[in-house]
Protein backbone atom coordinates (compact mmCIF):
# COMPACT_ATOMS: atom_id res chain seq x y z
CA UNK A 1 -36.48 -27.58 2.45
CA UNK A 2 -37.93 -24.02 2.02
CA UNK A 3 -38.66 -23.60 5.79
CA UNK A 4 -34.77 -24.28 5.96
CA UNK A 5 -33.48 -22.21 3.34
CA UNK A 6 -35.65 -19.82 4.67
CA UNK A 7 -34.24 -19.83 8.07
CA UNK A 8 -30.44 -19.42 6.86
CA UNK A 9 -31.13 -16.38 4.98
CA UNK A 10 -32.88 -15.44 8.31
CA UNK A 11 -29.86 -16.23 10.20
CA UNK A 12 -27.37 -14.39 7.94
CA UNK A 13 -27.82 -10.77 8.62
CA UNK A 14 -27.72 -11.96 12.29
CA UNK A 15 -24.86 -13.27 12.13
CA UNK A 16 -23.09 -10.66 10.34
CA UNK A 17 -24.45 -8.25 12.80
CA UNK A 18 -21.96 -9.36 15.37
CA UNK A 19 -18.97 -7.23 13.29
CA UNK A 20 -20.93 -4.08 13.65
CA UNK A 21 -19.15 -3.20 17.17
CA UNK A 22 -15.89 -4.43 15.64
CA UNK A 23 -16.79 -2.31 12.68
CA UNK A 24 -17.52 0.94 15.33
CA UNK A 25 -14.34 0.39 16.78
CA UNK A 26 -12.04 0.20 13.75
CA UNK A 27 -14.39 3.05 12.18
CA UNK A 28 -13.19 4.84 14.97
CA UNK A 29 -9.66 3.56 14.75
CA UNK A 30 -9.21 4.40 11.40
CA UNK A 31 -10.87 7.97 11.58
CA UNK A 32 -8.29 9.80 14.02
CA UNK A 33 -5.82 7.52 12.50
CA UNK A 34 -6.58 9.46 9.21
CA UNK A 35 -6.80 12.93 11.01
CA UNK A 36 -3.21 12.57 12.64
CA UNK A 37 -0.91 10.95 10.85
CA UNK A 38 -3.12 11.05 7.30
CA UNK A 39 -1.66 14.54 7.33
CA UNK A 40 1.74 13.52 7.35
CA UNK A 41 0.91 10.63 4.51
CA UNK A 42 -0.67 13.46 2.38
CA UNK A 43 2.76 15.25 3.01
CA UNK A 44 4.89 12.58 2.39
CA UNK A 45 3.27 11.97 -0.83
CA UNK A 46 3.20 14.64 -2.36
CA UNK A 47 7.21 15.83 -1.78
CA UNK A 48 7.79 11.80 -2.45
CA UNK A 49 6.56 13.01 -6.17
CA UNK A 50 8.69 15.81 -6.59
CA UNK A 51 11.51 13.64 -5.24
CA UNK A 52 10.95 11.30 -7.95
CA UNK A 53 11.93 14.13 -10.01
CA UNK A 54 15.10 15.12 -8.07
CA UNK A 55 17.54 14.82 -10.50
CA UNK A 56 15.58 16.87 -13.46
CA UNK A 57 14.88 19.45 -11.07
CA UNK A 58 17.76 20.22 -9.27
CA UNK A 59 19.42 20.33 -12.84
CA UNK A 60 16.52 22.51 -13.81
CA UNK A 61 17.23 24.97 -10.91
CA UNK A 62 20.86 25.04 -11.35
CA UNK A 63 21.53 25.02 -15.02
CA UNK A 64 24.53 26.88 -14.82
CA UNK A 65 25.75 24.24 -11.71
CA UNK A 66 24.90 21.12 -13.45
CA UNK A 67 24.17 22.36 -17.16
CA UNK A 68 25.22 20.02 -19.86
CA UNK A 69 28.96 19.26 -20.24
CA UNK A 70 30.00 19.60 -23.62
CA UNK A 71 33.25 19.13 -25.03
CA UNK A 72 35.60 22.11 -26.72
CA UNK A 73 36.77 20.02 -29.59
CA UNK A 74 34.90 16.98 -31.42
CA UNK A 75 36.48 13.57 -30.35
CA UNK A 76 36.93 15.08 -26.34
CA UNK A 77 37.19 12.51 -23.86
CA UNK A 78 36.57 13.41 -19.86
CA UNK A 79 39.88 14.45 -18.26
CA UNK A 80 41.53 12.46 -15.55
CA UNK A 81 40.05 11.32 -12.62
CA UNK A 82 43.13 12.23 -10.43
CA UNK A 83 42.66 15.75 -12.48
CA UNK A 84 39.57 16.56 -11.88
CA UNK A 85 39.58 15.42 -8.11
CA UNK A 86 42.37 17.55 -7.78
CA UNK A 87 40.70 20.72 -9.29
CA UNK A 88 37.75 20.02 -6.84
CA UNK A 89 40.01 19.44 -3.65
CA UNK A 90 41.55 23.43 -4.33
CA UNK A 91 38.05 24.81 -3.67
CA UNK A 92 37.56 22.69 -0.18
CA UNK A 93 37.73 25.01 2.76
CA UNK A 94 40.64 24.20 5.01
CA UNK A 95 38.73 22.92 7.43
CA UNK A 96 36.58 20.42 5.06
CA UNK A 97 36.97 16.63 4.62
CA UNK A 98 36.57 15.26 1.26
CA UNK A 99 34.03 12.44 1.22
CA UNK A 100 32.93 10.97 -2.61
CA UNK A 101 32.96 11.76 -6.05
CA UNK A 102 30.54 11.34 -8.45
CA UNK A 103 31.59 10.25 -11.64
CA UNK A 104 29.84 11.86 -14.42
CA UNK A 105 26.76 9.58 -15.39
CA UNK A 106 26.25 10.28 -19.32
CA UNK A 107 28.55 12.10 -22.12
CA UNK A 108 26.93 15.31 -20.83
CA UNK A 109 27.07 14.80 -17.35
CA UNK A 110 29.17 16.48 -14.59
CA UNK A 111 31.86 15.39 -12.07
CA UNK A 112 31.53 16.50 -7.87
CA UNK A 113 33.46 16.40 -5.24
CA UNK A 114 31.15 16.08 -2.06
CA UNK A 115 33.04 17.21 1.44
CA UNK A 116 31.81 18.07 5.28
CA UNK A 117 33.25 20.78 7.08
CA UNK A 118 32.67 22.17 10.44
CA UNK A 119 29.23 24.59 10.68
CA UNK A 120 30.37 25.46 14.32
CA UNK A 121 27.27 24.17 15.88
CA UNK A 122 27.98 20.72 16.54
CA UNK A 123 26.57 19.21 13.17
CA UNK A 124 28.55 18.80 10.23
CA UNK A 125 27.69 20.26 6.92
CA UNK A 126 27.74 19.02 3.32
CA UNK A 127 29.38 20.87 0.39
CA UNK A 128 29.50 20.32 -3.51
CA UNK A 129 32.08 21.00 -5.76
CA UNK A 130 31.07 20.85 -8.96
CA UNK A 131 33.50 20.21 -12.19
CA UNK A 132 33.29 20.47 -15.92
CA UNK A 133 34.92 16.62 -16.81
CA UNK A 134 35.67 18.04 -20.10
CA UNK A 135 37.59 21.23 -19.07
CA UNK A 136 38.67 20.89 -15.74
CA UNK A 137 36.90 23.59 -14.66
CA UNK A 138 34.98 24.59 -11.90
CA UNK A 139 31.32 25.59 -12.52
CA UNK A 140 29.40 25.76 -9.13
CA UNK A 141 30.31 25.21 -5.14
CA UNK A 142 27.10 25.22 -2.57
CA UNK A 143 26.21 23.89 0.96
CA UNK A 144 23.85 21.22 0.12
CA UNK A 145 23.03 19.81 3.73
CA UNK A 146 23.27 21.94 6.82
CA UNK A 147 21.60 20.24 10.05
CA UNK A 148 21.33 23.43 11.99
CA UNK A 149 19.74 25.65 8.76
CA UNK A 150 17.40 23.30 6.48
CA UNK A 151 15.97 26.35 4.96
CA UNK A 152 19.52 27.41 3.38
CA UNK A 153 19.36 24.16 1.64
CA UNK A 154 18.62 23.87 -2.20
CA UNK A 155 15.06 23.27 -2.73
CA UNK A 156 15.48 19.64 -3.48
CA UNK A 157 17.48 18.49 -0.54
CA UNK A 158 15.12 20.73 1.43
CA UNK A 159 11.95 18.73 -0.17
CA UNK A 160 14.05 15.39 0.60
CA UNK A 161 14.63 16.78 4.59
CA UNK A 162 11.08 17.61 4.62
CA UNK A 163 9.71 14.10 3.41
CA UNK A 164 11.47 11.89 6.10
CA UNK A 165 12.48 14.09 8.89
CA UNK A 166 9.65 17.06 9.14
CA UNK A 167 12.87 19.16 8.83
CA UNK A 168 13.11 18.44 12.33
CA UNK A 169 16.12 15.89 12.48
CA UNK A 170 16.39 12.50 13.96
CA UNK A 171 13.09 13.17 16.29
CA UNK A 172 11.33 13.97 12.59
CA UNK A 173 12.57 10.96 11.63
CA UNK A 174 10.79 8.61 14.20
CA UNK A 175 7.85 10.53 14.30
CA UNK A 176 7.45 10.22 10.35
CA UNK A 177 8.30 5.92 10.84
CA UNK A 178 5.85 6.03 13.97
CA UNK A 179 3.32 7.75 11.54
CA UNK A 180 4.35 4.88 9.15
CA UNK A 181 3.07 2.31 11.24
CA UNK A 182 0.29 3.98 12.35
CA UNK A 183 -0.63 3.96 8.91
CA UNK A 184 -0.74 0.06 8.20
CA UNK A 185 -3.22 0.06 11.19
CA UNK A 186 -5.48 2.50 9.19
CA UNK A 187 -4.58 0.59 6.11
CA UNK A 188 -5.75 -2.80 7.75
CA UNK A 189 -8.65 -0.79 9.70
CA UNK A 190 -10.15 0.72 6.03
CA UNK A 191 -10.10 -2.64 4.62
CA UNK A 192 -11.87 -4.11 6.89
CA UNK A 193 -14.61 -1.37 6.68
CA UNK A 194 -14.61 -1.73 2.84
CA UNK A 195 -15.69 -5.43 3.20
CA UNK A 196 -19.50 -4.92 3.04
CA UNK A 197 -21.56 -5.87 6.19
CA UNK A 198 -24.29 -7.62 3.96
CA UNK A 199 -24.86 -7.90 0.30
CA UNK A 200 -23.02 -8.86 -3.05
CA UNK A 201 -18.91 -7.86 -3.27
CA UNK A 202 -19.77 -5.76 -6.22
CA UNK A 203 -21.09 -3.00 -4.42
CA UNK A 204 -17.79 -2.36 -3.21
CA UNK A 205 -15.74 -2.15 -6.23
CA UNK A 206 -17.69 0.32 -7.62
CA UNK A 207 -19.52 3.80 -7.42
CA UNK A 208 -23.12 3.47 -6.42
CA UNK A 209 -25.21 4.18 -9.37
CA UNK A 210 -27.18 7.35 -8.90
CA UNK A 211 -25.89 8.48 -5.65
CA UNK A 212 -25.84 11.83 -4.33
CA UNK A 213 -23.03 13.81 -3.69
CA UNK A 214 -22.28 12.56 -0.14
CA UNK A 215 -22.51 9.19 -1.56
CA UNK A 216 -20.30 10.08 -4.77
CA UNK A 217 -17.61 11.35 -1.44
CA UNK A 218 -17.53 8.57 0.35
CA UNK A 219 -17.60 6.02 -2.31
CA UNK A 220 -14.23 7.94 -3.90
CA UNK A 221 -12.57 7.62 -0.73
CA UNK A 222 -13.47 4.09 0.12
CA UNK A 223 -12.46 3.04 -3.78
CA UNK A 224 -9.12 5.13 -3.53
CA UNK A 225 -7.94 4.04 -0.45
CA UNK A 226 -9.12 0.11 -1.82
CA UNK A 227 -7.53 0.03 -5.25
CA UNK A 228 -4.32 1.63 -4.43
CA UNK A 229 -3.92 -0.65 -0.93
CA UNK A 230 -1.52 -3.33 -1.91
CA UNK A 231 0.69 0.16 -3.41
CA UNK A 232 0.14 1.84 -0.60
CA UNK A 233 1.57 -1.44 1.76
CA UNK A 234 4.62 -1.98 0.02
CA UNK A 235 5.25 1.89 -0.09
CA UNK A 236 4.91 2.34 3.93
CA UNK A 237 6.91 -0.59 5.10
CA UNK A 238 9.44 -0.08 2.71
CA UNK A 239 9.54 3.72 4.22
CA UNK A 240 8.91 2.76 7.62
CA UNK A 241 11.77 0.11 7.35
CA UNK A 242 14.36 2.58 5.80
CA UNK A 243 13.51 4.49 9.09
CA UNK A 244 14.04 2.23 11.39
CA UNK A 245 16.89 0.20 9.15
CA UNK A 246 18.60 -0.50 12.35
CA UNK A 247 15.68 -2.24 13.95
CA UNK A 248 14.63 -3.87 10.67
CA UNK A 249 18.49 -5.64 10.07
CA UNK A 250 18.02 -6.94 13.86
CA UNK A 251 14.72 -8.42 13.05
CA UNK A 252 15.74 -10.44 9.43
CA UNK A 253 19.26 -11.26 11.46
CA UNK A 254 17.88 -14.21 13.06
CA UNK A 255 16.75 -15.46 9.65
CA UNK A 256 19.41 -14.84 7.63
CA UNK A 257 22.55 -12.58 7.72
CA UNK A 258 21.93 -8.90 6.73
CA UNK A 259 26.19 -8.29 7.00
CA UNK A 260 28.28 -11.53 5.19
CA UNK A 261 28.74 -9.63 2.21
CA UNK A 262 28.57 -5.96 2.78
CA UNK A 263 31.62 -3.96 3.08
CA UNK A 264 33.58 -4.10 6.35
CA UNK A 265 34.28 -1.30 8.51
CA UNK A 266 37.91 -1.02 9.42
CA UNK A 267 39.49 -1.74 6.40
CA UNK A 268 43.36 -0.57 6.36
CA UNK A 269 45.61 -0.21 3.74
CA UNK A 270 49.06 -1.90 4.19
CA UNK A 271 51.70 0.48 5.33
CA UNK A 272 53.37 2.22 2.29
CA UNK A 273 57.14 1.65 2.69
CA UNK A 274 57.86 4.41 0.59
CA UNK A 275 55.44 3.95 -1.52
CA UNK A 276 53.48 6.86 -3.08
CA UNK A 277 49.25 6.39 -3.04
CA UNK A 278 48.04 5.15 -6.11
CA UNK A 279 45.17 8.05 -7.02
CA UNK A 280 41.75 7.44 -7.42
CA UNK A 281 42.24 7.24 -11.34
CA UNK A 282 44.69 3.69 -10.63
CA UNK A 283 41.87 2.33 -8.08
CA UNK A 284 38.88 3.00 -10.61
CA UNK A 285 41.17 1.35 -13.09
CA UNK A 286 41.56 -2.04 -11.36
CA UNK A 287 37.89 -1.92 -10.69
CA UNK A 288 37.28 -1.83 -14.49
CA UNK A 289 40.06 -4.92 -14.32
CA UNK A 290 37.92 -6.71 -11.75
CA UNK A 291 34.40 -6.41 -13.65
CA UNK A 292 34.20 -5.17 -16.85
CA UNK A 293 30.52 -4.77 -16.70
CA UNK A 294 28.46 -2.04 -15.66
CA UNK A 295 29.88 1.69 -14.83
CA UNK A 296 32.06 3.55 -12.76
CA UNK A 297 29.50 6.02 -10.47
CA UNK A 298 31.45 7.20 -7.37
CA UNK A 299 34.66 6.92 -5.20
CA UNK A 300 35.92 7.15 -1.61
CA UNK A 301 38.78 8.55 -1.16
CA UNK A 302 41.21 7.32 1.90
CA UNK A 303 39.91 8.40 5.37
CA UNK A 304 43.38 9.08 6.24
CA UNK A 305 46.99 7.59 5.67
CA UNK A 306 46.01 4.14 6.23
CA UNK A 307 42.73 4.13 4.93
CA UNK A 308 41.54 2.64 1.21
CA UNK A 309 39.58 3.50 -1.49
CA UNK A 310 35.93 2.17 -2.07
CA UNK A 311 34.43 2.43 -5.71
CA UNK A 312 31.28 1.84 -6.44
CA UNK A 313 30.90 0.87 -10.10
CA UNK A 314 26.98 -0.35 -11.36
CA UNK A 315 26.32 -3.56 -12.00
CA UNK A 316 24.29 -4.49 -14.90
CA UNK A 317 20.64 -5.41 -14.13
CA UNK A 318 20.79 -4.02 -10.42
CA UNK A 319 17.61 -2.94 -8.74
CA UNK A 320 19.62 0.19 -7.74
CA UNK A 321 18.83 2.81 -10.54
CA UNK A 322 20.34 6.40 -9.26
CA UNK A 323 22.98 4.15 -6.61
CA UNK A 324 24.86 0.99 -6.50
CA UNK A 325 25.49 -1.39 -4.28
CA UNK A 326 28.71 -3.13 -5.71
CA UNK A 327 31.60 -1.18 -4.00
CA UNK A 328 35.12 -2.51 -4.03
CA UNK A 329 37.83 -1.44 -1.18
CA UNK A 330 40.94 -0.20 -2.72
CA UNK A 331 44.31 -0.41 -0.76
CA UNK A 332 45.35 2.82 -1.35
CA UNK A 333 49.10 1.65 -2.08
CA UNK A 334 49.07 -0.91 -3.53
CA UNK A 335 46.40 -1.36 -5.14
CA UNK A 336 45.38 -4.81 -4.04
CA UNK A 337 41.67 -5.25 -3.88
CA UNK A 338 40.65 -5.54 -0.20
CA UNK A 339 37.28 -6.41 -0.49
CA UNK A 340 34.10 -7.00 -2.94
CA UNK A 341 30.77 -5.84 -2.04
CA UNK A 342 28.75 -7.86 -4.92
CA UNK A 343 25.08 -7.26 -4.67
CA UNK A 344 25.09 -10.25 -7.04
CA UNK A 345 25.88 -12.84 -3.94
CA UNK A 346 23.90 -10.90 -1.31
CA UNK A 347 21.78 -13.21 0.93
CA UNK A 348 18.43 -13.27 1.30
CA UNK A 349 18.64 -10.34 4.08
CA UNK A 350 21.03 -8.63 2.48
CA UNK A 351 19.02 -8.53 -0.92
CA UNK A 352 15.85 -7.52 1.43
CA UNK A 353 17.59 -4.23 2.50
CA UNK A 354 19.00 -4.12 -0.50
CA UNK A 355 14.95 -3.72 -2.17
CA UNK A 356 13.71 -1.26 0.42
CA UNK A 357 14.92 2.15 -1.48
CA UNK A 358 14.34 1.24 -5.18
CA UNK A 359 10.67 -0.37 -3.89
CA UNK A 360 9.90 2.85 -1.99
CA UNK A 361 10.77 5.20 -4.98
CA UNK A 362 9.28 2.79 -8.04
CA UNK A 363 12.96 2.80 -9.61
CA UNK A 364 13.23 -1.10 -9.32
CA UNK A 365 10.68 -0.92 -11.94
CA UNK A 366 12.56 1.81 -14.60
CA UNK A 367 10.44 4.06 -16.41
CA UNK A 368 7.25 2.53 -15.75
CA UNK A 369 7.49 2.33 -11.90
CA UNK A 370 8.55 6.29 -11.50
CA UNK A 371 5.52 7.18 -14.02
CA UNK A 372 2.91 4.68 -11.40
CA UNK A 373 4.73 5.88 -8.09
CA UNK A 374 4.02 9.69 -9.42
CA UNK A 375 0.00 8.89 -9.99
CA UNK A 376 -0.18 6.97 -6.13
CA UNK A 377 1.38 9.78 -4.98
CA UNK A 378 -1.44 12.51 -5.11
CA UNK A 379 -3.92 9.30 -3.77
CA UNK A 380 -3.15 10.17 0.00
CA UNK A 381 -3.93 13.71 -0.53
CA UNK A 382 -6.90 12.34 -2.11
CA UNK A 383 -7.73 9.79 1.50
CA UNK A 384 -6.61 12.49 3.26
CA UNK A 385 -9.46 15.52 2.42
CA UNK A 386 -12.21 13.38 1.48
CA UNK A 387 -11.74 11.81 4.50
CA UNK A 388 -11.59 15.16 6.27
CA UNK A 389 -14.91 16.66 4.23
CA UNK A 390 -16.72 13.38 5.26
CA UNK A 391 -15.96 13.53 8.98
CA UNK A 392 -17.12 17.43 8.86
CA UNK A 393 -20.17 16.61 7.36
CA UNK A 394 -21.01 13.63 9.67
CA UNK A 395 -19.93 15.97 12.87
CA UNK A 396 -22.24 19.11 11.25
CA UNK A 397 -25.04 16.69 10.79
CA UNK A 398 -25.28 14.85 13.99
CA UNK A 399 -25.50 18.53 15.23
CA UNK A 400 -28.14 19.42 13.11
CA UNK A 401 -30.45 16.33 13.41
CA UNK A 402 -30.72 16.83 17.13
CA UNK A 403 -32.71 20.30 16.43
CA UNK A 404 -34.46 19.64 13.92
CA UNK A 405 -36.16 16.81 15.49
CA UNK A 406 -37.10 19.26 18.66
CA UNK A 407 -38.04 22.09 15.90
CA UNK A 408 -42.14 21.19 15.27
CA UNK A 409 -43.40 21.86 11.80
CA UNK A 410 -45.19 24.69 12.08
């Protein structure tokens, strides 16, 4: 029986000794994964913080744009919406195309008007006008997205640019989703190096007692990269697949439909025999008729005489924090209701596109997601120069060891 045992515990390093080219490889693997695209995941972390924040600081930077809305007299209510779309249209150039409002989301809040217009080198740009819901009155009007000049951007949409295109458009965009997948291969690849070769699972949950500072390195990175892993999954697909959301609807397709609820392109209105168009305040109102939960948050006007309204009006308890996903179409005469987008009834592949944003920022989780999304995000960062310090120390000293061996001690 001893002679036995003996021989298995023998056997077992052996045995586990067959990974170690597997374990070169994917140490390999993993290395100029990290070195390429662990710059870019360092990046993307980092703005994806301050985007978490993209509402406080763009408010911050442009108090006098967005500053509190307060009301002249006690008692105040917010003017019409017809009003205050009206006051907003006046300040579109001639050559711009309103898109959506925003409806003002607290008692304090503000009202826009968002348009495109013509920047006269083939891409369109974006334009805010913003408006005082109280007063009626103007208080700010700036570019917020131009294609052909990132840089004249406010700092937020330029951070937001930055984070999923590299500022460098739609060939940013799939390099930043390539770099996305790239990353679940060093993901998978660092996992399977954290496994220990031989010896008792503890050792790899936790600093080695006593170690010296190229010890204390690696074991940080190794233990970062570990502990935040399952985080770090869900963040990267859900990224890669808002990327590629295209190629992600065909793939769920098959399974189950990703389009039998959402909001139909082509919608008309019916012709308006004389009729006059309703206004956005009469298409918000049967919206509130339709569901009396949840709260009005933006509108579409009509993309032309026959077009229709869509409002989108936030359901209670959906994922969607900063967005919504219930939108109603709006004939734009009569004021029939054309069609229901109702996140409530989405399928199971429309509810998984539905999850990718709110997953990928934390919001799906409130307060307490935002708070855990803003501590992972420094953690790539973190992978990204220990990982860098340790290969530069491994490269100096398989330089050095050569010499000193040929060096005799004199």
């Amino acid at each position: 029986m001893e002679g036995a045992s003996g021989a298995r515990r023998r056997r077992r390093p052996t045995t586990r000794a067959h990974e170690k080219p597997m374990r070169a490889i994917l140490s390999t693997i993993h290395r100029w994964i990290g070195l390429i695209a662990g710059a870019y995941f360092a990046l993307a972390g980092l703005t994806g913080v301050v985007l978490l924040y993209r509402s406080e600081i763009d408010a911050w930077l442009n108090a006098g744009l967005k500053g509190p809305s307060r009301p002249a007299h006690e008692g105040e209510t917010f003017r019409p919406i017809d009003a205050l779309l009206a006051a907003a249209t006046d300040r579109v150039p001639a050559d711009g195309k309103p898109v959506f409002i925003h409806l003002p989301k607290s008692d304090d809040g503000y009202f826009d008007l968002i348009y495109s217009h013509p920047s006269g080198h083939g891409h369109p740009a974006i334009g805010q006008i913003v408006v005082d819901p109280y007063s009626g009155a103007i208080t700010g009007h700036r570019v917020i997205a131009d294609p052909n000049d990132r840089l004249a951007e406010p700092f937020v949409m330029l951070i937001m640019h930055l984070h999923y295109t590299l500022l460098a458009g739609e060939i940013g965009e799939t390099i930043a989703g390539l770099a996305g997948l790239a990353l679940l291969g060093s993901l998978a690849s660092g996992l399977y190096l954290w496994r220990p070769l031989a010896g008792p699972w503890r050792r790899a949950l936790f600093f080695k007692r006593g170690a010296g500072p190229d010890r204390i390195l690696f074991d940080l990175h190794r233990l970062t990269g570990a502990y935040v892993a399952p985080l770090a999954l869900v963040i990267v697909v859900s990224g890669v697949c808002l990327i590629f959301g295209a190629q992600t609807g065909s793939l769920i397709a098959p399974f189950s439909s990703v389009s039998e609820h959402m909001l139909p392109q082509g919608l008309k209105s019916e012709p308006p025999r004389g009729r006059p168009p309703i206004g956005a305040s009469a298409a918000a109102t049967a919206v509130d008729g339709l569901f009396a939960d949840g709260r009005l948050m933006s509108i579409a006007p009509p993309n032309g005489a026959d077009g229709v309204y869509r409002v989108g009006k936030h359901a209670d308890g959906e994922v969607y924090e900063t967005e919504t996903k219930r939108i109603v179409s709006v004939d734009q005469y009569s004021g029939a209701i054309l069609w229901v987008q109702d996140p409530r009834e989405f399928t199971v592949g429309e509810r998984i596109l539905e999850w990718r944003f709110p997953l990928h920022t934390g919001e799906a989780f409130g307060a307490g997601g935002r708070a855990v999304m803003t501590v992972f995000g420094f953690t790539p960062t973190v992978l990204f120069l220990t990982g860098i310090v340790r290969w530069r120390r491994k490269k100096r000293a398989r330089h050095v060891l050569p010499s000193s061996r040929a060096t005799p001690n004199l």
